[in-house]
PDB file of N, CA and C in Angstrom:
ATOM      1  N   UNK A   1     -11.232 -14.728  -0.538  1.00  0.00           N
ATOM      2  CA  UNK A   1     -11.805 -13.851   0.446  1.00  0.00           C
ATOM      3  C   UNK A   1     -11.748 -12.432  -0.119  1.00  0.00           C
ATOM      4  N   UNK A   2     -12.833 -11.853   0.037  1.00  0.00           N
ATOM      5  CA  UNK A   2     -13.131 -10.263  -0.844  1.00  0.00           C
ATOM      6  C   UNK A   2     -13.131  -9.643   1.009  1.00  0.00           C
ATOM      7  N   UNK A   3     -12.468  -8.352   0.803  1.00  0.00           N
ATOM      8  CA  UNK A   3     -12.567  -7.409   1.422  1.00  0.00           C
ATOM      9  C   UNK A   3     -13.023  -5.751   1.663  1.00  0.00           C
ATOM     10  N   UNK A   4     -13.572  -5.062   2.081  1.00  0.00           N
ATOM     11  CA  UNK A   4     -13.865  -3.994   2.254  1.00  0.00           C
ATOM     12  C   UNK A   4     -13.781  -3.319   3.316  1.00  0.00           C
ATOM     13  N   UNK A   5     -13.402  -2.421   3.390  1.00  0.00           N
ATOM     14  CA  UNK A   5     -12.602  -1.719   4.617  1.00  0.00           C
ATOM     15  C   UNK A   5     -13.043  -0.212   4.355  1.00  0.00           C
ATOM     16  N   UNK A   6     -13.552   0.331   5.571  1.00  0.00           N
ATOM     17  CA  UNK A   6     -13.963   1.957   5.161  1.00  0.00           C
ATOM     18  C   UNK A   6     -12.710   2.646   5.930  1.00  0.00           C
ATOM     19  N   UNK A   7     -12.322   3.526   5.305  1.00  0.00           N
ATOM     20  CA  UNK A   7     -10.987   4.446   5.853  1.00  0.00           C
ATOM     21  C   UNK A   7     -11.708   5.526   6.252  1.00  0.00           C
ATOM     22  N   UNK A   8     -11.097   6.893   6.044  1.00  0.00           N
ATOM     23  CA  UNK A   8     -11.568   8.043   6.608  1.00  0.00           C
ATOM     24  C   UNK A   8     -11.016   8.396   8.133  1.00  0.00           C
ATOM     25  N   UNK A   9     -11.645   9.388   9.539  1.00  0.00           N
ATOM     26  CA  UNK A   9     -10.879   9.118  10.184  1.00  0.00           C
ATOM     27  C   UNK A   9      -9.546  10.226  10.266  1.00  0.00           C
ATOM     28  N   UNK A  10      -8.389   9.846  11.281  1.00  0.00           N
ATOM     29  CA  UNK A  10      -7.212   9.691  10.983  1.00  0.00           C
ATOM     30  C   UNK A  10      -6.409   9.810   9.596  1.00  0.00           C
ATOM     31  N   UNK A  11      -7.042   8.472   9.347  1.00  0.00           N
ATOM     32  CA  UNK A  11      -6.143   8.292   7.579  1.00  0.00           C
ATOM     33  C   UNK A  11      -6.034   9.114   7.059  1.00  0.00           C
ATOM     34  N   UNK A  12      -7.103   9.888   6.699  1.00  0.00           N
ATOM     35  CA  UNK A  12      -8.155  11.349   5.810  1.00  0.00           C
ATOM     36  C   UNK A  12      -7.223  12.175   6.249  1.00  0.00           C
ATOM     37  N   UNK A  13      -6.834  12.267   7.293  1.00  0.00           N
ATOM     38  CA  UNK A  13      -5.934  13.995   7.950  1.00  0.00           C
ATOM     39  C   UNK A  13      -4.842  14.241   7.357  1.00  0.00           C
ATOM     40  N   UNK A  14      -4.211  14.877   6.788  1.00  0.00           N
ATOM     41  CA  UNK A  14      -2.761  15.102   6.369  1.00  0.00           C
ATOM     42  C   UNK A  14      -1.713  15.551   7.860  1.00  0.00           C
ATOM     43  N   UNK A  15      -1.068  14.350   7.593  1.00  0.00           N
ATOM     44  CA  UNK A  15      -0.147  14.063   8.640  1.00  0.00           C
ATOM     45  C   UNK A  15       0.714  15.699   9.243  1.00  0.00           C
ATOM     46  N   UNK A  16       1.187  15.598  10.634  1.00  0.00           N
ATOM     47  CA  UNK A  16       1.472  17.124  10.598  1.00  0.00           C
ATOM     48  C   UNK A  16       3.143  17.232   9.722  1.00  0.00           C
ATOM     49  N   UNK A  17       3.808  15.986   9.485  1.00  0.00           N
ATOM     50  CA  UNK A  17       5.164  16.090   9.247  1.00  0.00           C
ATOM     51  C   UNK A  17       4.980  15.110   7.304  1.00  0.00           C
ATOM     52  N   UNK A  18       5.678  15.351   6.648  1.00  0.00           N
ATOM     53  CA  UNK A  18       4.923  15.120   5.222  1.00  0.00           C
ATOM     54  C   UNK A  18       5.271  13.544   5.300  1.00  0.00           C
ATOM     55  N   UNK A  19       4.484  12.536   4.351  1.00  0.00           N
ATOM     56  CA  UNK A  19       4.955  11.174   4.732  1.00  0.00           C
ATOM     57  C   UNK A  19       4.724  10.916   3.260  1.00  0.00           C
ATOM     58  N   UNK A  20       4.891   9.404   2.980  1.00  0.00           N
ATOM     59  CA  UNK A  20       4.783   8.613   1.875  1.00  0.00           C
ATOM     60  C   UNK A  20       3.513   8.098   1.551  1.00  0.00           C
ATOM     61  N   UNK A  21       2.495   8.194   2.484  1.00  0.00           N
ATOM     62  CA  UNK A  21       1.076   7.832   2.479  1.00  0.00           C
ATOM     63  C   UNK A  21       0.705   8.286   1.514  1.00  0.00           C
ATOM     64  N   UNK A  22      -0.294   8.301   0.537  1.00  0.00           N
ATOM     65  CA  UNK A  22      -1.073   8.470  -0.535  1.00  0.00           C
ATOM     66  C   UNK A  22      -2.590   8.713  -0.547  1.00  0.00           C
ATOM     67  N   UNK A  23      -3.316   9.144  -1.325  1.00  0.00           N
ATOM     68  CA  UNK A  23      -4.895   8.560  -1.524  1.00  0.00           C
ATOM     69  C   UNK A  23      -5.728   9.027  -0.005  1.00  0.00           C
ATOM     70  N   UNK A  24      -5.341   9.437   0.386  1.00  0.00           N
ATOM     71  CA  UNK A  24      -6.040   9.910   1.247  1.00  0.00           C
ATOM     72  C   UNK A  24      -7.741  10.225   1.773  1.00  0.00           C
ATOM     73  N   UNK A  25      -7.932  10.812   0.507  1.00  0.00           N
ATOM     74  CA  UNK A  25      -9.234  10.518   0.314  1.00  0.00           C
ATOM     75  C   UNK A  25     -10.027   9.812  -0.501  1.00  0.00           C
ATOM     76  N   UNK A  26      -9.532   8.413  -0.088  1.00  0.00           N
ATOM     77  CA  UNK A  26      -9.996   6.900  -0.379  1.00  0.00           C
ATOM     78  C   UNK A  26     -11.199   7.205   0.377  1.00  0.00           C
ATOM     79  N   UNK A  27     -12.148   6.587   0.368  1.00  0.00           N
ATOM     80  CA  UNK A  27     -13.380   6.501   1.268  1.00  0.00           C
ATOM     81  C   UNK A  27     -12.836   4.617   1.822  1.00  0.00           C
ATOM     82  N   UNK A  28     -12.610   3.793   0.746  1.00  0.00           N
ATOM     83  CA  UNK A  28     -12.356   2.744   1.113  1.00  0.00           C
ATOM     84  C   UNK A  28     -11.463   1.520   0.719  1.00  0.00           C
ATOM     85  N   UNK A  29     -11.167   0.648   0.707  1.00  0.00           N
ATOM     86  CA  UNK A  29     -10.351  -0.035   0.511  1.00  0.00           C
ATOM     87  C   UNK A  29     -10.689  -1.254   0.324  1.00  0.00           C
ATOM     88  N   UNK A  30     -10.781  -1.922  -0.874  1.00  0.00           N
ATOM     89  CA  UNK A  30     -11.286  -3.624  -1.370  1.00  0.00           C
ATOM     90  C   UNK A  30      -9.850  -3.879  -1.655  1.00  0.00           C
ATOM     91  N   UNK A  31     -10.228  -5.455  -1.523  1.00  0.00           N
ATOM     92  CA  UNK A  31      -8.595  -6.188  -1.372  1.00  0.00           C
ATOM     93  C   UNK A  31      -9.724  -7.539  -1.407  1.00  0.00           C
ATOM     94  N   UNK A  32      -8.985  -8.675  -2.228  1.00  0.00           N
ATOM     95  CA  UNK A  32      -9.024  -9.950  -2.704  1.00  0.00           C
ATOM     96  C   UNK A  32      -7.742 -10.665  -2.305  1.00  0.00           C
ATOM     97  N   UNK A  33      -7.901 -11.828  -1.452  1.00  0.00           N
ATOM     98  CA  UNK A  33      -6.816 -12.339  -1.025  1.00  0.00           C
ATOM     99  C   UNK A  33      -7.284 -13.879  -1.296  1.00  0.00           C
ATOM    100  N   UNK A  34      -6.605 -14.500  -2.352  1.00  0.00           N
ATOM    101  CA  UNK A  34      -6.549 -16.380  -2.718  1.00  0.00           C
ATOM    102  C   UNK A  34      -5.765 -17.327  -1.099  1.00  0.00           C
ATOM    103  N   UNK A  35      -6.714 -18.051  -0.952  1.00  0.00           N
ATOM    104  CA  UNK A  35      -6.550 -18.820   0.091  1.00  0.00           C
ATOM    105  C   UNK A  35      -5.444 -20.141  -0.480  1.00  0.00           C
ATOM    106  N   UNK A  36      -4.742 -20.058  -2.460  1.00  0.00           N
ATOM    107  CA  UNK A  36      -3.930 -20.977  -2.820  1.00  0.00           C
ATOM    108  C   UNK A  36      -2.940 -20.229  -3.122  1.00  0.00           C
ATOM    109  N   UNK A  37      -1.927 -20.958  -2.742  1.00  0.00           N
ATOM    110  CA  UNK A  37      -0.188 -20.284  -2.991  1.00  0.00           C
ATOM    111  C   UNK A  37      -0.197 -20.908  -4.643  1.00  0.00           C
ATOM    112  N   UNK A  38      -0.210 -19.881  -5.232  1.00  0.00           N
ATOM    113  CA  UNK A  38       0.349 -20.103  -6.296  1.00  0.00           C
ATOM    114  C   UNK A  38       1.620 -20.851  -7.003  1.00  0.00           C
ATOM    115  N   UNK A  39       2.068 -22.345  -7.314  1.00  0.00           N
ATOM    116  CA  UNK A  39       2.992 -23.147  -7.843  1.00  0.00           C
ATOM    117  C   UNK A  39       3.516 -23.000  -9.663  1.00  0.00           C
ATOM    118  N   UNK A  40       2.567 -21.841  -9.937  1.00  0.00           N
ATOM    119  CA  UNK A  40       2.885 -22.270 -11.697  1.00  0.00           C
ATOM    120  C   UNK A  40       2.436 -21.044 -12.021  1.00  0.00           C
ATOM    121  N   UNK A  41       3.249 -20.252 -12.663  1.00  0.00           N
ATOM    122  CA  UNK A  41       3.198 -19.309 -13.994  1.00  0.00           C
ATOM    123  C   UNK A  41       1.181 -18.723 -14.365  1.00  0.00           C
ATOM    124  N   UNK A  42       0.793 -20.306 -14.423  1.00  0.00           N
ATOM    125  CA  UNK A  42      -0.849 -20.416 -15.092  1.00  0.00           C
ATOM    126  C   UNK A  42      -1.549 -20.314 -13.734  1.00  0.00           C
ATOM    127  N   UNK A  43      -1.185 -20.584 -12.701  1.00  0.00           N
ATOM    128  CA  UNK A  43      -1.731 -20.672 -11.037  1.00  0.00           C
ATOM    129  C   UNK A  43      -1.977 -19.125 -10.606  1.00  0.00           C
ATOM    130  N   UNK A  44      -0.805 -18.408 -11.061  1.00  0.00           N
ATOM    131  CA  UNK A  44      -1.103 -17.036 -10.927  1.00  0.00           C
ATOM    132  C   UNK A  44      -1.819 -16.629 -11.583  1.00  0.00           C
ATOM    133  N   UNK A  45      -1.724 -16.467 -13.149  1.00  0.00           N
ATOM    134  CA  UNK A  45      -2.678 -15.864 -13.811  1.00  0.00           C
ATOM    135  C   UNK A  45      -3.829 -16.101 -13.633  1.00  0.00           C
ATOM    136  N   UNK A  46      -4.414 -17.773 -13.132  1.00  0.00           N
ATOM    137  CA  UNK A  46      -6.032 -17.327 -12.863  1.00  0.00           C
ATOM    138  C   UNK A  46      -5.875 -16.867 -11.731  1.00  0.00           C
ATOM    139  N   UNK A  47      -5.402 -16.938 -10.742  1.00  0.00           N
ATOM    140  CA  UNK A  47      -5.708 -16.070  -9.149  1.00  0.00           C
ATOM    141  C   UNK A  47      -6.005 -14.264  -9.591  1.00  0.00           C
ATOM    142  N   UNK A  48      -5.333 -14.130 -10.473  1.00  0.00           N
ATOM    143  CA  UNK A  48      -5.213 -12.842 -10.499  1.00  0.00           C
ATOM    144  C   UNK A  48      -6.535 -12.588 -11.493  1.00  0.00           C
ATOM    145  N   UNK A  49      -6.616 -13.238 -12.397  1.00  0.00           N
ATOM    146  CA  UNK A  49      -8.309 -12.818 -13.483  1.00  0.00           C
ATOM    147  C   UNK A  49      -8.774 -13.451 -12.365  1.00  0.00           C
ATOM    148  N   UNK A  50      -9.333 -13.594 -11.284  1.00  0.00           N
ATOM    149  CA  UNK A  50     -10.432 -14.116 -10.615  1.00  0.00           C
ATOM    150  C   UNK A  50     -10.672 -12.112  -9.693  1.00  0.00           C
ATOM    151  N   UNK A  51      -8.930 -12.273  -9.178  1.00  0.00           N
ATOM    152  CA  UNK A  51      -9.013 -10.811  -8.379  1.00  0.00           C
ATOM    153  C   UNK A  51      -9.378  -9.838  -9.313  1.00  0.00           C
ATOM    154  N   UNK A  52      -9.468  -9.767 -10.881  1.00  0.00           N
ATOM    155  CA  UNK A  52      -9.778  -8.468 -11.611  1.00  0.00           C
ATOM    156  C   UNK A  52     -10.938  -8.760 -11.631  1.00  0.00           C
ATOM    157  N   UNK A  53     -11.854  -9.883 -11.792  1.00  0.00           N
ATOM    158  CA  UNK A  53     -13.324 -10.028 -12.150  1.00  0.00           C
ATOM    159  C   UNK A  53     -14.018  -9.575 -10.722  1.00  0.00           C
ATOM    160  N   UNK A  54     -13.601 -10.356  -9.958  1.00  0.00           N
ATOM    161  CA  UNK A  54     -14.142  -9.566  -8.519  1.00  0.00           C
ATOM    162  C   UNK A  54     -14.041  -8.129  -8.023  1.00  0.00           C
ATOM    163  N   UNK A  55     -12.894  -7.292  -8.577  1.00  0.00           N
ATOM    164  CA  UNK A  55     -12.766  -6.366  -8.272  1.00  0.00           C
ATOM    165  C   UNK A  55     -12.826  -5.072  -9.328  1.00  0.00           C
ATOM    166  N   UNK A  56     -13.339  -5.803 -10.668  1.00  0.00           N
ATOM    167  CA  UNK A  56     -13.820  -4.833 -11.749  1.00  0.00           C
ATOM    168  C   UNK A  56     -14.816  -3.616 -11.369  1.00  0.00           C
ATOM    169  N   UNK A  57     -16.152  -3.971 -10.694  1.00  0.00           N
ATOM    170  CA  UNK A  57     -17.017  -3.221 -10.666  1.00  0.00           C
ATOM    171  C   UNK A  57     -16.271  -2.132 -10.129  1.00  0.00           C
ATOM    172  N   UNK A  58     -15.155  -2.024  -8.724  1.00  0.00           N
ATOM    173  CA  UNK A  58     -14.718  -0.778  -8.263  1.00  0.00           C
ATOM    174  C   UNK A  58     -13.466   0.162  -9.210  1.00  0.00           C
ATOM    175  N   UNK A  59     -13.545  -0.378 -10.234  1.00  0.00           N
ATOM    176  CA  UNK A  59     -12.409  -0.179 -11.356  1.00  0.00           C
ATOM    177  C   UNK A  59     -12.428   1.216 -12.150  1.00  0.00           C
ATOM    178  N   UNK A  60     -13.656   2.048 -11.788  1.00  0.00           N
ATOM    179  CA  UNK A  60     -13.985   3.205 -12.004  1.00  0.00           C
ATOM    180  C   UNK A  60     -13.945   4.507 -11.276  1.00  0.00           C
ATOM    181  N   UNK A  61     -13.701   3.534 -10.046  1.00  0.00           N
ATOM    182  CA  UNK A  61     -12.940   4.605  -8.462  1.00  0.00           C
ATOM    183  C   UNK A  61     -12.623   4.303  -8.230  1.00  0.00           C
ATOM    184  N   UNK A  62     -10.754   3.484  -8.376  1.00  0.00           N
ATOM    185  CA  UNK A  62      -9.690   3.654  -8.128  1.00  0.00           C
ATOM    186  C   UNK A  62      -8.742   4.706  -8.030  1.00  0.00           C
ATOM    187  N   UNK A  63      -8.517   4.779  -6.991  1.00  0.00           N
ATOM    188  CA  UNK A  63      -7.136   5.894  -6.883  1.00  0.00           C
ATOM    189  C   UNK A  63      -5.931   5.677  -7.271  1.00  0.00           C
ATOM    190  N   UNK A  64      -5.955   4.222  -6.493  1.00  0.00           N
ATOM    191  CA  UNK A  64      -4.051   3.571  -7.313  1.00  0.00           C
ATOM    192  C   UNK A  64      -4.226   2.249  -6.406  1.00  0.00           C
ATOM    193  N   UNK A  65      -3.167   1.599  -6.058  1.00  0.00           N
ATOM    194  CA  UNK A  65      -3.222   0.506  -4.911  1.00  0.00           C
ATOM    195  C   UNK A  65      -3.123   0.845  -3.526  1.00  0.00           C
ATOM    196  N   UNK A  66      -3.295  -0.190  -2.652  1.00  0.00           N
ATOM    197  CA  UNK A  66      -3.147   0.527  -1.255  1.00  0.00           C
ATOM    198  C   UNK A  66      -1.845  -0.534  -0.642  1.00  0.00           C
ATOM    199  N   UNK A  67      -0.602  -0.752  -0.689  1.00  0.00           N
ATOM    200  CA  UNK A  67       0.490  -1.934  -0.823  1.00  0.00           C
ATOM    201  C   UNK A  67      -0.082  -2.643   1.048  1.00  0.00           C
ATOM    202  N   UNK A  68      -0.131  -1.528   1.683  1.00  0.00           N
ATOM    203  CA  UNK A  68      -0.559  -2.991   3.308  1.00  0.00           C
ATOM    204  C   UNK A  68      -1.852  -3.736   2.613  1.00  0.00           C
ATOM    205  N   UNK A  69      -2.248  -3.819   1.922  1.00  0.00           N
ATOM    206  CA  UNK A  69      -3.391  -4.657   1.393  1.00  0.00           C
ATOM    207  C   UNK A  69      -3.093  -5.605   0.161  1.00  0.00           C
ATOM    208  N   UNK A  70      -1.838  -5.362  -0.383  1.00  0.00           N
ATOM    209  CA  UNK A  70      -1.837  -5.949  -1.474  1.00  0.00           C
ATOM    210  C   UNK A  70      -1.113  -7.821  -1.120  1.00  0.00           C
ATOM    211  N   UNK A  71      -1.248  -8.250  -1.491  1.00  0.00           N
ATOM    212  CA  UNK A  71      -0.940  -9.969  -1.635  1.00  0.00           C
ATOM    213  C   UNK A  71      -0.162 -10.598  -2.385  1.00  0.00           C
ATOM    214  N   UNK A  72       0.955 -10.602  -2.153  1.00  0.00           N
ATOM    215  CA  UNK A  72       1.789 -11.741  -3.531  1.00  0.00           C
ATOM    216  C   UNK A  72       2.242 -10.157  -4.060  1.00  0.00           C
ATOM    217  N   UNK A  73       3.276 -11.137  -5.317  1.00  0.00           N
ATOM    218  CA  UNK A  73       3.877  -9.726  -6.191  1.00  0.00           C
ATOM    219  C   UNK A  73       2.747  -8.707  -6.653  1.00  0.00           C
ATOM    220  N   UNK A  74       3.560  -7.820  -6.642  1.00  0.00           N
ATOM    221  CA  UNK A  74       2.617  -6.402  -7.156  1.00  0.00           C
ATOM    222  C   UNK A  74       4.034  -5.954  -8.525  1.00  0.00           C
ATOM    223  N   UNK A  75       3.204  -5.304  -9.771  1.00  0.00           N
ATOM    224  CA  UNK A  75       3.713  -5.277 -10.843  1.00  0.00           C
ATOM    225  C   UNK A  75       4.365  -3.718 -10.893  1.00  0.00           C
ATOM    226  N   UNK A  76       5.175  -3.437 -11.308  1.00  0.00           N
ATOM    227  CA  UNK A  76       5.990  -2.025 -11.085  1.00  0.00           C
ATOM    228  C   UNK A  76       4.747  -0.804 -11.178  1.00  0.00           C
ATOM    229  N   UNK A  77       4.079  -1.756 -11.851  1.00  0.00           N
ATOM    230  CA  UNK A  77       2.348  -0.171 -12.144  1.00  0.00           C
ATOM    231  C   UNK A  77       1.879  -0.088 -11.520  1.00  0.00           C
ATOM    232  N   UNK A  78       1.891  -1.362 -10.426  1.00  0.00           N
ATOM    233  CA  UNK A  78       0.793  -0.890  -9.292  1.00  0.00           C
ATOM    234  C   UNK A  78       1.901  -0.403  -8.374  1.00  0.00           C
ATOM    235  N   UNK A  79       2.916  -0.767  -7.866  1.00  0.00           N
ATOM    236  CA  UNK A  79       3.629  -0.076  -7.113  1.00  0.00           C
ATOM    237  C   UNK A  79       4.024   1.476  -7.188  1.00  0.00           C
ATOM    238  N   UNK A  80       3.746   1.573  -8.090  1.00  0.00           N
ATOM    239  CA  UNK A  80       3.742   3.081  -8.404  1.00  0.00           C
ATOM    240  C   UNK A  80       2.279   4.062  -8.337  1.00  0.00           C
ATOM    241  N   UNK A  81       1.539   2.701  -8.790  1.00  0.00           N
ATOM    242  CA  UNK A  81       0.031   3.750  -8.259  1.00  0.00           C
ATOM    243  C   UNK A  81      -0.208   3.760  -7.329  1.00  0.00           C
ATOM    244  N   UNK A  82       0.387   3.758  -6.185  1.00  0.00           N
ATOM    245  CA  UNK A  82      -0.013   3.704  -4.482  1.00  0.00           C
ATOM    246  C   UNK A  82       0.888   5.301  -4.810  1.00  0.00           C
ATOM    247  N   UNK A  83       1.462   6.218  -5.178  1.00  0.00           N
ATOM    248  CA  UNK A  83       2.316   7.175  -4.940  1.00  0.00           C
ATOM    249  C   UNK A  83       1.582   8.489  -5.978  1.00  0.00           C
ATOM    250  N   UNK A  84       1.744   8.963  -5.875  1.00  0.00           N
ATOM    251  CA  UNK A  84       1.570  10.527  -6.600  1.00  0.00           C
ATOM    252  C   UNK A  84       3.162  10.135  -7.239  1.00  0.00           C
ATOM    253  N   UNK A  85       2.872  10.828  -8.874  1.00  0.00           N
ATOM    254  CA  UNK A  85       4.644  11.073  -9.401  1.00  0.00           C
ATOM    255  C   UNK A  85       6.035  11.614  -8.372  1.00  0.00           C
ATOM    256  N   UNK A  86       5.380  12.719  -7.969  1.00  0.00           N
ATOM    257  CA  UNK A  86       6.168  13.631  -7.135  1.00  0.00           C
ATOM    258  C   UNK A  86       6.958  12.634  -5.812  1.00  0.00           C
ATOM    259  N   UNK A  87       5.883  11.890  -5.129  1.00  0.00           N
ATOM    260  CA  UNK A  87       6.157  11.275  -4.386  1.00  0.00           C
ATOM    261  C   UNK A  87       6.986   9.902  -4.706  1.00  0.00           C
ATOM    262  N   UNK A  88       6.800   9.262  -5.795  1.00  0.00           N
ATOM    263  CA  UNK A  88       6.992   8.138  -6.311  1.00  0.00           C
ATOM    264  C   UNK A  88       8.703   8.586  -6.481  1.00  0.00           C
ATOM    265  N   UNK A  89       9.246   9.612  -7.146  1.00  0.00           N
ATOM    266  CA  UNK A  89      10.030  10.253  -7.525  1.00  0.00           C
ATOM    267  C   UNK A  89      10.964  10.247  -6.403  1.00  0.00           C
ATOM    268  N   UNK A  90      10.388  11.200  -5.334  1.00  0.00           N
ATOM    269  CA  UNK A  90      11.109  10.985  -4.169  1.00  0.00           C
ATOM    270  C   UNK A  90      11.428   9.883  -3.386  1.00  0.00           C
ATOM    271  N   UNK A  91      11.000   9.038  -3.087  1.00  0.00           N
ATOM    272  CA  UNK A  91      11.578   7.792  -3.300  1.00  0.00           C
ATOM    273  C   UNK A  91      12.417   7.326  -4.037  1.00  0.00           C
ATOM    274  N   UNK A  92      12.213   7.398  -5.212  1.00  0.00           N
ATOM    275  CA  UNK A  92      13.412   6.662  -5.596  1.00  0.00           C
ATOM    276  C   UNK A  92      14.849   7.527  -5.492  1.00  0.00           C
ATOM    277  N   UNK A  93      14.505   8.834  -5.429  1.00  0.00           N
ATOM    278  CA  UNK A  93      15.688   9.385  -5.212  1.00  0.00           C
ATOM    279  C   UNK A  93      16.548   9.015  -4.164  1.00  0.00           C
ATOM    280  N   UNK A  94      15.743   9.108  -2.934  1.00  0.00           N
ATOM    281  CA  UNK A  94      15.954   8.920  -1.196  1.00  0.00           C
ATOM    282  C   UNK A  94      16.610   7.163  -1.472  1.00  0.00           C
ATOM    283  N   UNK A  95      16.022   6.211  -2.198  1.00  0.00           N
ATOM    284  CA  UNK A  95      16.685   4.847  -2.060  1.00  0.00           C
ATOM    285  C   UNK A  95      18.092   5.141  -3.105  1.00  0.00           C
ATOM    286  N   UNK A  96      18.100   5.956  -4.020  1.00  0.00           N
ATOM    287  CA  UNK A  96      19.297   5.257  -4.579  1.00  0.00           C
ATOM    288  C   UNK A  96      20.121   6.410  -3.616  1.00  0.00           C
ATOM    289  N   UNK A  97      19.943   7.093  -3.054  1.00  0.00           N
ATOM    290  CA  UNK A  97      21.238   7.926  -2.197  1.00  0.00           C
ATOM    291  C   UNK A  97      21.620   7.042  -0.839  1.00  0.00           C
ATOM    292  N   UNK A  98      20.207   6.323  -0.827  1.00  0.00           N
ATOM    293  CA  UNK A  98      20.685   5.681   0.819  1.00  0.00           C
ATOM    294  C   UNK A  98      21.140   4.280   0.315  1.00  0.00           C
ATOM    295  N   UNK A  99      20.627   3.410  -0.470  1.00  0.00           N
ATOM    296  CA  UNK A  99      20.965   2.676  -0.865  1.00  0.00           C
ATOM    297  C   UNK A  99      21.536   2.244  -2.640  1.00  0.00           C
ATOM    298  N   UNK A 100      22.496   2.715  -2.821  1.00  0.00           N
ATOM    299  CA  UNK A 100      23.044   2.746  -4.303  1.00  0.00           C
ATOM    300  C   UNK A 100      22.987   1.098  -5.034  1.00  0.00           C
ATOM    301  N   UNK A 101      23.103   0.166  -4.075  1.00  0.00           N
ATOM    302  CA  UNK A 101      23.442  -0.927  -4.434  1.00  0.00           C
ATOM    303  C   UNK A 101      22.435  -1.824  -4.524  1.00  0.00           C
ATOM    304  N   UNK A 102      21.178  -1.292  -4.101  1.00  0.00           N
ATOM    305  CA  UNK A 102      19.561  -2.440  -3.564  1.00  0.00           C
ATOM    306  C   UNK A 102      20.130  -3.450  -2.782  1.00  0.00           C
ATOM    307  N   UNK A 103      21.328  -3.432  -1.528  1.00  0.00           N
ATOM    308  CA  UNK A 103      21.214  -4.120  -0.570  1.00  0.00           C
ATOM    309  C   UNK A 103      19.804  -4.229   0.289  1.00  0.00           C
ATOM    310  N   UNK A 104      19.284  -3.330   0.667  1.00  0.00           N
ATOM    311  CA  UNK A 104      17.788  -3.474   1.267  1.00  0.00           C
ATOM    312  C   UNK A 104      16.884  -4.469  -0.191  1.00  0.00           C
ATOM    313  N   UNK A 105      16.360  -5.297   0.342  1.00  0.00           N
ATOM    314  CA  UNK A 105      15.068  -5.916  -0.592  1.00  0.00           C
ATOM    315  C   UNK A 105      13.708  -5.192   0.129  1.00  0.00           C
ATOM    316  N   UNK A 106      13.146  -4.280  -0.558  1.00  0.00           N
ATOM    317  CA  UNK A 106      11.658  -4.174   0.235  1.00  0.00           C
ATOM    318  C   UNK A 106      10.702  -5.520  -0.198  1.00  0.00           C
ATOM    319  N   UNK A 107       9.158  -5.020   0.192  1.00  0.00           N
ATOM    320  CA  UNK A 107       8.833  -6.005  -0.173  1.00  0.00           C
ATOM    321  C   UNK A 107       8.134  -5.885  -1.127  1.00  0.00           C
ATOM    322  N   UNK A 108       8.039  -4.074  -1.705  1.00  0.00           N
ATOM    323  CA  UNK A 108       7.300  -3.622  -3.200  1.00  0.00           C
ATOM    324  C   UNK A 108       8.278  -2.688  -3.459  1.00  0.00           C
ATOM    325  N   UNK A 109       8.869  -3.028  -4.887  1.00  0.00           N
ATOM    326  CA  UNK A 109      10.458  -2.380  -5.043  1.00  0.00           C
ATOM    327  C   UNK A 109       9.376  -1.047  -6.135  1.00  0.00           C
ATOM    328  N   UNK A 110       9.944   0.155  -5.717  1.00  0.00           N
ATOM    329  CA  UNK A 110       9.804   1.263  -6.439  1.00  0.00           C
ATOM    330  C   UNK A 110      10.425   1.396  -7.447  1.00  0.00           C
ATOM    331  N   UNK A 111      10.623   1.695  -8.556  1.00  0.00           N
ATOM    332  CA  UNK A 111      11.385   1.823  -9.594  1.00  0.00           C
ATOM    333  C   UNK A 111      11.257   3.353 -10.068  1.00  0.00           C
TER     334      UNK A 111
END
């Protein structure tokens, strides 16, 4: 299932208090979601060359990822391209002061 989603709106506004949100001026949002749970190492890799072939053409206006859209593991590069450095940064600062130990599991670990 291919997706497209127009943002703008809300989203577009810079929040009045500063947040972790990103990309802002996305116009939109494609997302590829496999209807098979992946069992094998090789199960992923084609799910995923199926999601780059489908989602190549927008591969030239990308901003970074958008993670409420993303599906299955996401790789430390994309978890980081949903963030500006600055922001990415702050985070990790804010987790290792609140959490030193990675007792919290998120469900897209920042590094």
């Amino acid at each position: 299932m291919a997706g497209l989603r127009h943002l703008g709106g809300a989203f577009a506004r810079p929040p009045r208090h500063p947040s972790a949100v990103e990309h802002r001026e996305a116009e939109y949002v494609a997302s590829v979601l496999s209807p098979v749970r992946p069992t094998s190492d090789a199960t992923d890799a084609e799910a995923r060359a199926v999601h780059d072939k489908v989602l190549a053409p927008f591969a030239p206006d990308v901003l970074g990822a958008c993670l409420p859209f993303s599906f299955g593991p996401s790789t430390p590069a994309e978890v980081r391209s949903a963030f500006t450095p600055a922001t990415a940064g702050r985070l990790c600062r804010l987790r290792h002061r609140v959490d030193p130990h990675s007792v919290i599991r998120p469900n897209h670990v920042l590094t």
